[in-house]
PDB file of N, CA and C in Angstrom:
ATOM      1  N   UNK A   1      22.210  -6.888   7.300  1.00  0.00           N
ATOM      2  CA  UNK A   1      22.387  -7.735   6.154  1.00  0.00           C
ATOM      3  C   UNK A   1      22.398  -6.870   4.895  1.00  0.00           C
ATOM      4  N   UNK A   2      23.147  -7.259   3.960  1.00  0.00           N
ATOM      5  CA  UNK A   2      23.773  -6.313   2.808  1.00  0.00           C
ATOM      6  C   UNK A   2      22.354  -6.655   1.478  1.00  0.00           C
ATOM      7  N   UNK A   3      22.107  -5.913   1.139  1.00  0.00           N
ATOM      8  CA  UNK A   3      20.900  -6.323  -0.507  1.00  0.00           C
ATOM      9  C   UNK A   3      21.837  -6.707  -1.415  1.00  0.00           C
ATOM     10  N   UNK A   4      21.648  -8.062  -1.737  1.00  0.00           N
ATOM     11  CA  UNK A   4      22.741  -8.051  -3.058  1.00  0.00           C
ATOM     12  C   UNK A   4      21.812  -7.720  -4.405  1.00  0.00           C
ATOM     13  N   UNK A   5      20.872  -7.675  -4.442  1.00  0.00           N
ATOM     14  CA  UNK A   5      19.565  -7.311  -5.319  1.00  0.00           C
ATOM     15  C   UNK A   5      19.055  -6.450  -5.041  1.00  0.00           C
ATOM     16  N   UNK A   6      19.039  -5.206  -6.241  1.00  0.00           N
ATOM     17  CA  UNK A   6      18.441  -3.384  -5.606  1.00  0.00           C
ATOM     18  C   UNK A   6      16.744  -4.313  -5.905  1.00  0.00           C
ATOM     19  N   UNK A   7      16.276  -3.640  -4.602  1.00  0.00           N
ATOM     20  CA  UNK A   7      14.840  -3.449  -4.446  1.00  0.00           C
ATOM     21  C   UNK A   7      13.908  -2.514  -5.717  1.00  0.00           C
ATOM     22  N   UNK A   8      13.306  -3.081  -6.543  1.00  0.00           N
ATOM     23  CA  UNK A   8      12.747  -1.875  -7.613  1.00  0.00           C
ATOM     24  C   UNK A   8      11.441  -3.128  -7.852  1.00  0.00           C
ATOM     25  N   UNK A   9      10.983  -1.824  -8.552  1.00  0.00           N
ATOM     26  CA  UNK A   9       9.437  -2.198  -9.117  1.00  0.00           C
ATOM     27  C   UNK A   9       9.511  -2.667 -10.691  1.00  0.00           C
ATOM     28  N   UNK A  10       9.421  -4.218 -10.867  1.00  0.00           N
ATOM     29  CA  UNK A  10       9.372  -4.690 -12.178  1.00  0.00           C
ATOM     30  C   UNK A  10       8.589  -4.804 -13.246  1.00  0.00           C
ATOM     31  N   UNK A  11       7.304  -3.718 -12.874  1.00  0.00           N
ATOM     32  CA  UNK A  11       6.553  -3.360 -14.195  1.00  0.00           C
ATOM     33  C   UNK A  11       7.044  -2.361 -15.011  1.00  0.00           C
ATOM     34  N   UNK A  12       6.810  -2.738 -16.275  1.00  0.00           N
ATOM     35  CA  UNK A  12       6.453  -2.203 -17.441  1.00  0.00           C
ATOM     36  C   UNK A  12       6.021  -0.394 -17.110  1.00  0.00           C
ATOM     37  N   UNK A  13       6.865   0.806 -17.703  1.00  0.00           N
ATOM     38  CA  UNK A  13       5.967   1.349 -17.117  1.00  0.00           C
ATOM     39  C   UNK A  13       4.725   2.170 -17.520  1.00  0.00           C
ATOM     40  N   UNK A  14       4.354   1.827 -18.734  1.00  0.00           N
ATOM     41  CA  UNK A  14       2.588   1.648 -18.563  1.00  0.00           C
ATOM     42  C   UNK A  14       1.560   0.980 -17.959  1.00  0.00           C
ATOM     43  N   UNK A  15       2.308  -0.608 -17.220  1.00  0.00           N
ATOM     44  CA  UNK A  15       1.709  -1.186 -16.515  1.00  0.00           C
ATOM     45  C   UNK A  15       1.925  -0.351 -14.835  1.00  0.00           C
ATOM     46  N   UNK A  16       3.177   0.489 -14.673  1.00  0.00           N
ATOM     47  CA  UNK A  16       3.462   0.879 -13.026  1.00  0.00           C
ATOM     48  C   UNK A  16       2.221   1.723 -13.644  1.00  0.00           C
ATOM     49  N   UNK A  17       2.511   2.692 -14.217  1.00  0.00           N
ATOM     50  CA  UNK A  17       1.069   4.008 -13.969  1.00  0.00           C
ATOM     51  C   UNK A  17      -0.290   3.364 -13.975  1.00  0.00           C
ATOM     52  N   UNK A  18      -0.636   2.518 -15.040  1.00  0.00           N
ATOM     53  CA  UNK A  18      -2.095   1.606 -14.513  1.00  0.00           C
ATOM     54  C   UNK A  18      -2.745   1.469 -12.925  1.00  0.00           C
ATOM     55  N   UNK A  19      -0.719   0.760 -12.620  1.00  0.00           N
ATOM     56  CA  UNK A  19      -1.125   0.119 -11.440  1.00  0.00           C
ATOM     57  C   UNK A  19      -1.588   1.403 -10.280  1.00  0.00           C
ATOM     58  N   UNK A  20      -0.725   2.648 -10.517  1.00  0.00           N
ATOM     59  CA  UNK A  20      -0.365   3.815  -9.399  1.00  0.00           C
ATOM     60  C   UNK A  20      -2.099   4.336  -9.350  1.00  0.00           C
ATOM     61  N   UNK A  21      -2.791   4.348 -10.628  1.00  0.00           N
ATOM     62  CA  UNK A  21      -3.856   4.552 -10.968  1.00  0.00           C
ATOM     63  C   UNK A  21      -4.645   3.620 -10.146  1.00  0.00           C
ATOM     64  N   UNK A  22      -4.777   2.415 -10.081  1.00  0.00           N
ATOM     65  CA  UNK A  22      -5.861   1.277  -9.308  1.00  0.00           C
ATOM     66  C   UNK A  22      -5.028   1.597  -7.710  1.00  0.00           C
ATOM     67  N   UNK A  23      -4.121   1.743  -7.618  1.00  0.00           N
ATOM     68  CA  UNK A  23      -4.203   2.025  -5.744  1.00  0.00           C
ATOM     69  C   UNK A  23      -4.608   3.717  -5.623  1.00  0.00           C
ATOM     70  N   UNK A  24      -4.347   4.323  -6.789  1.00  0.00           N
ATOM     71  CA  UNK A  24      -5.183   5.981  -6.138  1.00  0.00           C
ATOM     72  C   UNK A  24      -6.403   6.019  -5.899  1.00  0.00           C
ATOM     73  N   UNK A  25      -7.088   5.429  -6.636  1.00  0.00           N
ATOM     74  CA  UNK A  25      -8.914   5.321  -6.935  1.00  0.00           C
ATOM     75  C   UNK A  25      -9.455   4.724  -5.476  1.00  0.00           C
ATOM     76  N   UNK A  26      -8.592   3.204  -5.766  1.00  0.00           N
ATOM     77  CA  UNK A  26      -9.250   2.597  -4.306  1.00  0.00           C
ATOM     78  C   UNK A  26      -8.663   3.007  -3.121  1.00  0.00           C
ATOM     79  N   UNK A  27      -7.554   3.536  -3.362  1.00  0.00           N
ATOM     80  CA  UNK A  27      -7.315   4.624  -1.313  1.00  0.00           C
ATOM     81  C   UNK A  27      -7.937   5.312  -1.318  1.00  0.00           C
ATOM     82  N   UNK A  28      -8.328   6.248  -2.581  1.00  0.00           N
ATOM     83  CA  UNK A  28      -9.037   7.509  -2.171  1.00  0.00           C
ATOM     84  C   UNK A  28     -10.485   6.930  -1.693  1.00  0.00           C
ATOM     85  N   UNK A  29     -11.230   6.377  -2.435  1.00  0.00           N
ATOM     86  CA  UNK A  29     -12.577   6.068  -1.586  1.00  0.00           C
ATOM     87  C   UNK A  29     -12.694   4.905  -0.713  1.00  0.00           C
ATOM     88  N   UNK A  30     -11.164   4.777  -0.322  1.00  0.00           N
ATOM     89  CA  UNK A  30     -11.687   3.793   1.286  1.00  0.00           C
ATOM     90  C   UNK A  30     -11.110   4.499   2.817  1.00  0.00           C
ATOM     91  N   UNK A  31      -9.964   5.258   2.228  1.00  0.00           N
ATOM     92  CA  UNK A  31      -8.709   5.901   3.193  1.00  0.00           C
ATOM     93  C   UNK A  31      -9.626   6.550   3.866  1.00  0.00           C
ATOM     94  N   UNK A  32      -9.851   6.509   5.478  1.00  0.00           N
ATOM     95  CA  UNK A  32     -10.137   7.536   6.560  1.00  0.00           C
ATOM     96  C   UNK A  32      -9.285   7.973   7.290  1.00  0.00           C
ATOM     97  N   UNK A  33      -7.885   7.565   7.359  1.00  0.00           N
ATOM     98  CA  UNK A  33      -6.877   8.272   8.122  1.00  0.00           C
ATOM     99  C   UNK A  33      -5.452   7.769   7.853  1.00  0.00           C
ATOM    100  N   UNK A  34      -4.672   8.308   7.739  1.00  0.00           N
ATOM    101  CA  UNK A  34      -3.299   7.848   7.425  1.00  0.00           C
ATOM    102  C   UNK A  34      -2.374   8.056   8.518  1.00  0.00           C
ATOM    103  N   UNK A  35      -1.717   7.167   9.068  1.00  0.00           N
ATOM    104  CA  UNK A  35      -0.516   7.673  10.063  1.00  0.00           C
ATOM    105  C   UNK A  35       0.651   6.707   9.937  1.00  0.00           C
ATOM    106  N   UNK A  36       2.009   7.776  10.247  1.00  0.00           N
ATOM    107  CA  UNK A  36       2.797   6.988   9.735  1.00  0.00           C
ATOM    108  C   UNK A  36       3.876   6.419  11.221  1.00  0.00           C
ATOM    109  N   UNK A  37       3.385   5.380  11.853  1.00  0.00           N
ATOM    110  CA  UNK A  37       3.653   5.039  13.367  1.00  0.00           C
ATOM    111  C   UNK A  37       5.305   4.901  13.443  1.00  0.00           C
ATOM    112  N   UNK A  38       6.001   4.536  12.543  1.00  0.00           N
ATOM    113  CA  UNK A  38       7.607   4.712  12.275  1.00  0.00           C
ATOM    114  C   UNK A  38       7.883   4.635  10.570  1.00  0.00           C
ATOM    115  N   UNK A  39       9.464   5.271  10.241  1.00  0.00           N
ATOM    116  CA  UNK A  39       9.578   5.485   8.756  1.00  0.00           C
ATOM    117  C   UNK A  39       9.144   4.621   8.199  1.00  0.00           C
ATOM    118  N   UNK A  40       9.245   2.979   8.129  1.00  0.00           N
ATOM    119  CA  UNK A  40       9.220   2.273   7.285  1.00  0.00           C
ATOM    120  C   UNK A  40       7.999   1.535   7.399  1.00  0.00           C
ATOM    121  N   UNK A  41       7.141   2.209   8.198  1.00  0.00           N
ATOM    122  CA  UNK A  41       5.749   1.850   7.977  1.00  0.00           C
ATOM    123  C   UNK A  41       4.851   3.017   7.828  1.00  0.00           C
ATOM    124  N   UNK A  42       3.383   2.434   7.403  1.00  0.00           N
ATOM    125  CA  UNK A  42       2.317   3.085   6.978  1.00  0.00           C
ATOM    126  C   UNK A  42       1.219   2.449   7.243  1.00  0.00           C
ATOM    127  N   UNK A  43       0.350   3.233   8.224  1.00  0.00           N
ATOM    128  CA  UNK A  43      -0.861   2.385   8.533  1.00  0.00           C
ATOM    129  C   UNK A  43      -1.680   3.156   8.018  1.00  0.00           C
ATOM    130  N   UNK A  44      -3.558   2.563   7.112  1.00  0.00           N
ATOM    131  CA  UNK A  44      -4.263   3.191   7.158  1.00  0.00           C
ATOM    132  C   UNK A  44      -5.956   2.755   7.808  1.00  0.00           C
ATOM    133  N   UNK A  45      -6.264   3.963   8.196  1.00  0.00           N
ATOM    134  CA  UNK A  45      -7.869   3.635   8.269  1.00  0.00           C
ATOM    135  C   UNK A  45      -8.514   3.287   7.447  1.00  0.00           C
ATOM    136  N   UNK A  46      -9.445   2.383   7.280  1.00  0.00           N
ATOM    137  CA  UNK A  46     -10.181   1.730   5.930  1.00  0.00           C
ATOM    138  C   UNK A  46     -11.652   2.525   6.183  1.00  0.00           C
ATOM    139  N   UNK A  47     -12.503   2.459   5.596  1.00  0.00           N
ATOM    140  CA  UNK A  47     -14.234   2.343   5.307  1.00  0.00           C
ATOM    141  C   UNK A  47     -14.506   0.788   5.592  1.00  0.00           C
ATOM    142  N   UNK A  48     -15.848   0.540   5.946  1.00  0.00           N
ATOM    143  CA  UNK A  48     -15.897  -0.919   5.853  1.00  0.00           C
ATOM    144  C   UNK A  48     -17.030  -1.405   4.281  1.00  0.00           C
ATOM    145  N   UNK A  49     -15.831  -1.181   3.295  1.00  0.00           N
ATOM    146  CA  UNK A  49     -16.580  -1.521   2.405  1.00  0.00           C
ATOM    147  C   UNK A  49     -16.167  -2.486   1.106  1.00  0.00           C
ATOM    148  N   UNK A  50     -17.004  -4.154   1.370  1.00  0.00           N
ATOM    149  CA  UNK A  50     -16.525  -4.978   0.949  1.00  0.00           C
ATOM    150  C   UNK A  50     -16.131  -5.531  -0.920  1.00  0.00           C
ATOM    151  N   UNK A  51     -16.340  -4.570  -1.628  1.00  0.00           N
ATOM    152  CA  UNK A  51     -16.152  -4.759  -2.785  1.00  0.00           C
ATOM    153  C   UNK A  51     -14.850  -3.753  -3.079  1.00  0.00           C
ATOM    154  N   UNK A  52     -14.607  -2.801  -2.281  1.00  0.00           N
ATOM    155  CA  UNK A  52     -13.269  -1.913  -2.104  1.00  0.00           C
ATOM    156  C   UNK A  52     -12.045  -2.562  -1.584  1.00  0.00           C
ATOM    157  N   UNK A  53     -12.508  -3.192  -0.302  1.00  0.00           N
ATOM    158  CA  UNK A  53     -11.596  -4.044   0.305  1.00  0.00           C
ATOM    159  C   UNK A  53     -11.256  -5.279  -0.441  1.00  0.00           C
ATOM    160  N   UNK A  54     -11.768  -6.284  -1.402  1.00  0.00           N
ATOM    161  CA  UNK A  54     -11.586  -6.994  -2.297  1.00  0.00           C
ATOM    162  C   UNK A  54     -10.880  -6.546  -3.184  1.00  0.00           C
ATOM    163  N   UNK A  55     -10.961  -4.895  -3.776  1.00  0.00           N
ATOM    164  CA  UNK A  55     -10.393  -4.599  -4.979  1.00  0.00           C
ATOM    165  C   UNK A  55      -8.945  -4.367  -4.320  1.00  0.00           C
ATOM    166  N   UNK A  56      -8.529  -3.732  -3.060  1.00  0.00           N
ATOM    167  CA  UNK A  56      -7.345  -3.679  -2.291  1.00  0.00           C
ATOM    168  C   UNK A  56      -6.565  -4.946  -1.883  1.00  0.00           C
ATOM    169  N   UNK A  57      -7.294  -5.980  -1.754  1.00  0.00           N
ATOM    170  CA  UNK A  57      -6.578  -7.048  -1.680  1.00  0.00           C
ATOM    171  C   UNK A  57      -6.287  -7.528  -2.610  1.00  0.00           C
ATOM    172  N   UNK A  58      -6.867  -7.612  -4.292  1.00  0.00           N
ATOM    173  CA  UNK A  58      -6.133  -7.824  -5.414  1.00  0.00           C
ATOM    174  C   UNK A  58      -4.808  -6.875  -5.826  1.00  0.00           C
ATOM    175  N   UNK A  59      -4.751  -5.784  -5.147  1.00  0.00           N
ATOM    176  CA  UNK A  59      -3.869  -4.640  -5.485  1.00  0.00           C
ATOM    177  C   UNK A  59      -2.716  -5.239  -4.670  1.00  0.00           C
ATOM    178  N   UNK A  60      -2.783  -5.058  -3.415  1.00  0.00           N
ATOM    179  CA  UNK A  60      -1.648  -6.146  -2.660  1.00  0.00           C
ATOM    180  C   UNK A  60      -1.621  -7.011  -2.887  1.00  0.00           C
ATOM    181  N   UNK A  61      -1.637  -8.452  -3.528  1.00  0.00           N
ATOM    182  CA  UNK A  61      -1.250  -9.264  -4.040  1.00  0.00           C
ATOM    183  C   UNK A  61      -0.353  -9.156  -5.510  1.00  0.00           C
ATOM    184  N   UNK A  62      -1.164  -8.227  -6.396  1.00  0.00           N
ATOM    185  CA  UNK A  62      -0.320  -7.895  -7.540  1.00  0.00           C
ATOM    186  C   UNK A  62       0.954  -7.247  -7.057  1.00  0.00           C
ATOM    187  N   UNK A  63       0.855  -6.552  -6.079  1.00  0.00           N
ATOM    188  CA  UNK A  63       2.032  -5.598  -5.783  1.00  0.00           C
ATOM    189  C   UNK A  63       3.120  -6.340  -5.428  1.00  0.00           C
ATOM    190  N   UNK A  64       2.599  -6.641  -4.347  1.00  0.00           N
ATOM    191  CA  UNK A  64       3.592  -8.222  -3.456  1.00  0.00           C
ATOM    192  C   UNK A  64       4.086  -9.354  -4.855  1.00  0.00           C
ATOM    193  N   UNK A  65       3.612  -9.630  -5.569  1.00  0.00           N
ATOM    194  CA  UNK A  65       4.081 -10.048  -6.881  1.00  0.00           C
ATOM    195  C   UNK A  65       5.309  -9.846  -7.841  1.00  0.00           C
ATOM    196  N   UNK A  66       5.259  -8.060  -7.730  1.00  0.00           N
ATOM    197  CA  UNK A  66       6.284  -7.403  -9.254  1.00  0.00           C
ATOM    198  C   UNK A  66       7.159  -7.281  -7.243  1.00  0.00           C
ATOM    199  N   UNK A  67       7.160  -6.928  -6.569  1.00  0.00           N
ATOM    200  CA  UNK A  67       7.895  -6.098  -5.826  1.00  0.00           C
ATOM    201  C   UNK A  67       7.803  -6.553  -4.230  1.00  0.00           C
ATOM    202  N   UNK A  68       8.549  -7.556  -3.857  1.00  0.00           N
ATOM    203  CA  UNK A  68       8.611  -8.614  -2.860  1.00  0.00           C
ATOM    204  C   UNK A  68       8.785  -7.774  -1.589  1.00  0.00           C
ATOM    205  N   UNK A  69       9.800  -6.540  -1.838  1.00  0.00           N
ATOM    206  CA  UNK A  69       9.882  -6.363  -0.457  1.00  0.00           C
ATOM    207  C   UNK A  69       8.718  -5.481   0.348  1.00  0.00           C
ATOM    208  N   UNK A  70       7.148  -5.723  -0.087  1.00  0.00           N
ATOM    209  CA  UNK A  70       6.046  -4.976   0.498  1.00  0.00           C
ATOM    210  C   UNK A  70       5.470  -5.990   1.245  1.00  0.00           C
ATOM    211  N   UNK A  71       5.410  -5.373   2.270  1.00  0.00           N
ATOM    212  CA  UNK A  71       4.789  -6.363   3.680  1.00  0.00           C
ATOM    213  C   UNK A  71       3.628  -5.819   3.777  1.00  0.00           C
ATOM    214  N   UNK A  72       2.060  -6.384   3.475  1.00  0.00           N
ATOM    215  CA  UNK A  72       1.094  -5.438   3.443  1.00  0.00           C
ATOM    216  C   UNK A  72       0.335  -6.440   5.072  1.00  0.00           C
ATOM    217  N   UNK A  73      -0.179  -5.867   5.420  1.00  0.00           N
ATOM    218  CA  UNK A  73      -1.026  -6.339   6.931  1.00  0.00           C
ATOM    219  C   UNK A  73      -3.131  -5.974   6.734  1.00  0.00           C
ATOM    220  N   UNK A  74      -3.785  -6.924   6.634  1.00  0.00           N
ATOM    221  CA  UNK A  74      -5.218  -6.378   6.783  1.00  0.00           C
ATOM    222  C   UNK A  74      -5.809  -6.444   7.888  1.00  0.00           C
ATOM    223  N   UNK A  75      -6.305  -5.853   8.633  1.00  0.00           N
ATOM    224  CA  UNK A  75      -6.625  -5.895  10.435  1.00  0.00           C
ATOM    225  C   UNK A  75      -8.405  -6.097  10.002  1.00  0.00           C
ATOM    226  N   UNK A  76      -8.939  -6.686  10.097  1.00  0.00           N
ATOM    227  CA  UNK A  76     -10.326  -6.552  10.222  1.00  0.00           C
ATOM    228  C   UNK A  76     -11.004  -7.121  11.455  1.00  0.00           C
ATOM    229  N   UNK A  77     -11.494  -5.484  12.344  1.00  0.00           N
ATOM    230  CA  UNK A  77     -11.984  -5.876  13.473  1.00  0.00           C
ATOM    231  C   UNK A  77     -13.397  -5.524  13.297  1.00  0.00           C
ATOM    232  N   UNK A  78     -14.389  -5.246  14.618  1.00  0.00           N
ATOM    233  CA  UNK A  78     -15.653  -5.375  14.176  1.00  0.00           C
ATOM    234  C   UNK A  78     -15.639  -4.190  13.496  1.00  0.00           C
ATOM    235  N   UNK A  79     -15.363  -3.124  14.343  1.00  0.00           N
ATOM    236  CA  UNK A  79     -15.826  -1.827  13.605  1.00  0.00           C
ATOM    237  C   UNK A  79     -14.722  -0.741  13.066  1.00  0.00           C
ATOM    238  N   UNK A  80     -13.856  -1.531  12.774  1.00  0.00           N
ATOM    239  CA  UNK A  80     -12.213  -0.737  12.486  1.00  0.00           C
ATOM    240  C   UNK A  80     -11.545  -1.825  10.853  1.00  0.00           C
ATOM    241  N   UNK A  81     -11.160  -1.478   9.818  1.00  0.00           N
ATOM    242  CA  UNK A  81     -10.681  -1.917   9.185  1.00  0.00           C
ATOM    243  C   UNK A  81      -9.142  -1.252   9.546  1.00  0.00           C
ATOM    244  N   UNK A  82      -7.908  -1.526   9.209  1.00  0.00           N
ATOM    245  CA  UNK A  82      -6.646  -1.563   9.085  1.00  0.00           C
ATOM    246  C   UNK A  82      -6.324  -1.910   8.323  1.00  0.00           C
ATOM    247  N   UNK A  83      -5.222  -1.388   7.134  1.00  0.00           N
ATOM    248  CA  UNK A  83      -4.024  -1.690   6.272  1.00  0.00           C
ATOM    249  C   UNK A  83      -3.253  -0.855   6.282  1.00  0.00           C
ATOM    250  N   UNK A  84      -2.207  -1.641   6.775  1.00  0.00           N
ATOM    251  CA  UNK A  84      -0.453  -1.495   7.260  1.00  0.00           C
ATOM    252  C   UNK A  84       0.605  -2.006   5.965  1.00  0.00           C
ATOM    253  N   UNK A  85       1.199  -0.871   5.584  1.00  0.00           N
ATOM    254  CA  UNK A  85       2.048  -1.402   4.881  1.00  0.00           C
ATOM    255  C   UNK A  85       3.537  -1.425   5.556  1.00  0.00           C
ATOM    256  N   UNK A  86       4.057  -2.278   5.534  1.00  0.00           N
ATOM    257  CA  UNK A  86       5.716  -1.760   5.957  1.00  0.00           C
ATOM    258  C   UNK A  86       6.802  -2.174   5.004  1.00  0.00           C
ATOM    259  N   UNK A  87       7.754  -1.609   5.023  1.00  0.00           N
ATOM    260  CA  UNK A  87       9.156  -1.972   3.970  1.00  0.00           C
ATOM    261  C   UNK A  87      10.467  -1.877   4.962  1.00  0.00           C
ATOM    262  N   UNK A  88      11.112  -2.668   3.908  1.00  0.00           N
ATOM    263  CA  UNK A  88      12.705  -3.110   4.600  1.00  0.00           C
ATOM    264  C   UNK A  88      13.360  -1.174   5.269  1.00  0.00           C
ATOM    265  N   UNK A  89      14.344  -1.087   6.107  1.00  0.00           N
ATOM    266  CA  UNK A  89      15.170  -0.009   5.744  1.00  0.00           C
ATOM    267  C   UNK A  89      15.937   0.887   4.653  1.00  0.00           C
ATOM    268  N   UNK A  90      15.727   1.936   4.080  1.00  0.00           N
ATOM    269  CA  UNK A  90      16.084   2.186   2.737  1.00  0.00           C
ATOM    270  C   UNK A  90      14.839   2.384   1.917  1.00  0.00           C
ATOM    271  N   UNK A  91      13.569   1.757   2.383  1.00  0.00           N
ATOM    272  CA  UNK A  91      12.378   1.658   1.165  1.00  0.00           C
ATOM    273  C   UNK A  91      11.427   2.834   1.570  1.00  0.00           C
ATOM    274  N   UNK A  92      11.868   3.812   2.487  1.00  0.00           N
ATOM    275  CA  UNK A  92      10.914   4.664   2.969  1.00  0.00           C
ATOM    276  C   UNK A  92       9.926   5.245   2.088  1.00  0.00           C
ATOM    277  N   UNK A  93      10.561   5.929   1.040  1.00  0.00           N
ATOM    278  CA  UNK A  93      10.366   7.016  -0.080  1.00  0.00           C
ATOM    279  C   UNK A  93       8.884   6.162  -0.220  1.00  0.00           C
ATOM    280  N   UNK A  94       8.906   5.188  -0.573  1.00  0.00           N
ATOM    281  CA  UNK A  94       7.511   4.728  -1.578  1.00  0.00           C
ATOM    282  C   UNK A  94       6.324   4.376  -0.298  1.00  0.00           C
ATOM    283  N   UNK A  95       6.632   4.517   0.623  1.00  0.00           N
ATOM    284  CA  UNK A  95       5.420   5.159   1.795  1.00  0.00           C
ATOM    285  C   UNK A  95       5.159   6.524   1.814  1.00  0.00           C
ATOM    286  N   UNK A  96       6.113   7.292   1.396  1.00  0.00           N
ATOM    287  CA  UNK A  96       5.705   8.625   1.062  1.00  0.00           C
ATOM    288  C   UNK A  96       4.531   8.891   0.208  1.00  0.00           C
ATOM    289  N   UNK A  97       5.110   7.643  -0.940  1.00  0.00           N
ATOM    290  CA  UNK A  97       4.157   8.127  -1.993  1.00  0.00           C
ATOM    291  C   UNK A  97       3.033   7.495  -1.514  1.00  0.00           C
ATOM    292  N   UNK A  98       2.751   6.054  -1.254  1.00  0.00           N
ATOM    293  CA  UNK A  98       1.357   5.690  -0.499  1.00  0.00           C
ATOM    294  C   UNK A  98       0.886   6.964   0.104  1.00  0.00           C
ATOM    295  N   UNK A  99       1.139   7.573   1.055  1.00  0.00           N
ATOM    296  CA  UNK A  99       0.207   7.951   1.888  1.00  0.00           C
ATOM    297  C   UNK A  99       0.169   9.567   1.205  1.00  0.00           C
ATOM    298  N   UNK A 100       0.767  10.086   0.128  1.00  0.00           N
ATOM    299  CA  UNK A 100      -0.015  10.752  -0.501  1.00  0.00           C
ATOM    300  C   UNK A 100      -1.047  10.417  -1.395  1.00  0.00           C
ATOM    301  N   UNK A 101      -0.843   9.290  -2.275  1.00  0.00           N
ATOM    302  CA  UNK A 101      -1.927   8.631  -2.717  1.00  0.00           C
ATOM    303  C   UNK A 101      -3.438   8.581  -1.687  1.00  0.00           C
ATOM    304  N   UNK A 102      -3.030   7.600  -0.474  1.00  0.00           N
ATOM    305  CA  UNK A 102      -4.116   7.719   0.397  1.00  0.00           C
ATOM    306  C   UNK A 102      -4.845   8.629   0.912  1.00  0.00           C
ATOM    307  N   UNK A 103      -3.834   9.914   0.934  1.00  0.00           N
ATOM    308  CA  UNK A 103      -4.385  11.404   1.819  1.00  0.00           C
ATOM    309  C   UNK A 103      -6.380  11.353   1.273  1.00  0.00           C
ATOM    310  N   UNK A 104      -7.092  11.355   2.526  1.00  0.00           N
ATOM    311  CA  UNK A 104      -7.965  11.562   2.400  1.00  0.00           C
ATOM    312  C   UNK A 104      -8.155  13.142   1.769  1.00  0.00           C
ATOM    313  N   UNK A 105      -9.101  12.880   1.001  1.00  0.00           N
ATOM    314  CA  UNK A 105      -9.486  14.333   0.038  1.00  0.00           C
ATOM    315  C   UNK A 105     -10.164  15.371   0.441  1.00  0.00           C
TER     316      UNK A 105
END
């Protein structure tokens, strides 16, 4: 199926760097592992920690907001958190940048 609408990010961009800023902070102190299971996805290991994971689920919702085509996934099992991001074909690049953002430090 053809995009008749280019896929882009509709913030402001003092509001994109804000935003690039609130997902670096909270990947960096939740991210325990990053793998990327095919191009157009990105899974990560979480921490189980519930005021982080709250601040990540406001982040995916804002995101999913300016920029529709982000499919975000939260897995919460007993002792494993999961967040999966995936994008259409073509949207690879900005999993790149996630999971340098995420790279544990």
């Amino acid at each position: 199926m053809r995009q008749l609408i280019p896929m882009a990010c509709t913030l402001p961009g003092p509001e994109a760097n804000d935003r690039i800023d609130d997902w670096y902070q909270t990947l960096q102190c939740l991210t325990i592992d990053v793998e990327r299971p095919r191009p157009q996805q990105l899974r990560l290991a979480l921490a189980n920690d519930a005021a982080l994971i709250g601040a990540l689920i406001r982040l995916a919702k804002a995101e999913k907001a300016c920029c529709s085509f982000f499919d975000f996934t939260i897995d919460i099992a007993a002792d494993t958190i999961t967040f999966v991001i995936d994008v259409p074909p073509g949207s690879e690049a900005v999993l790149d940048d996630f999971a340098r953002l995420a790279a544990p430090s």
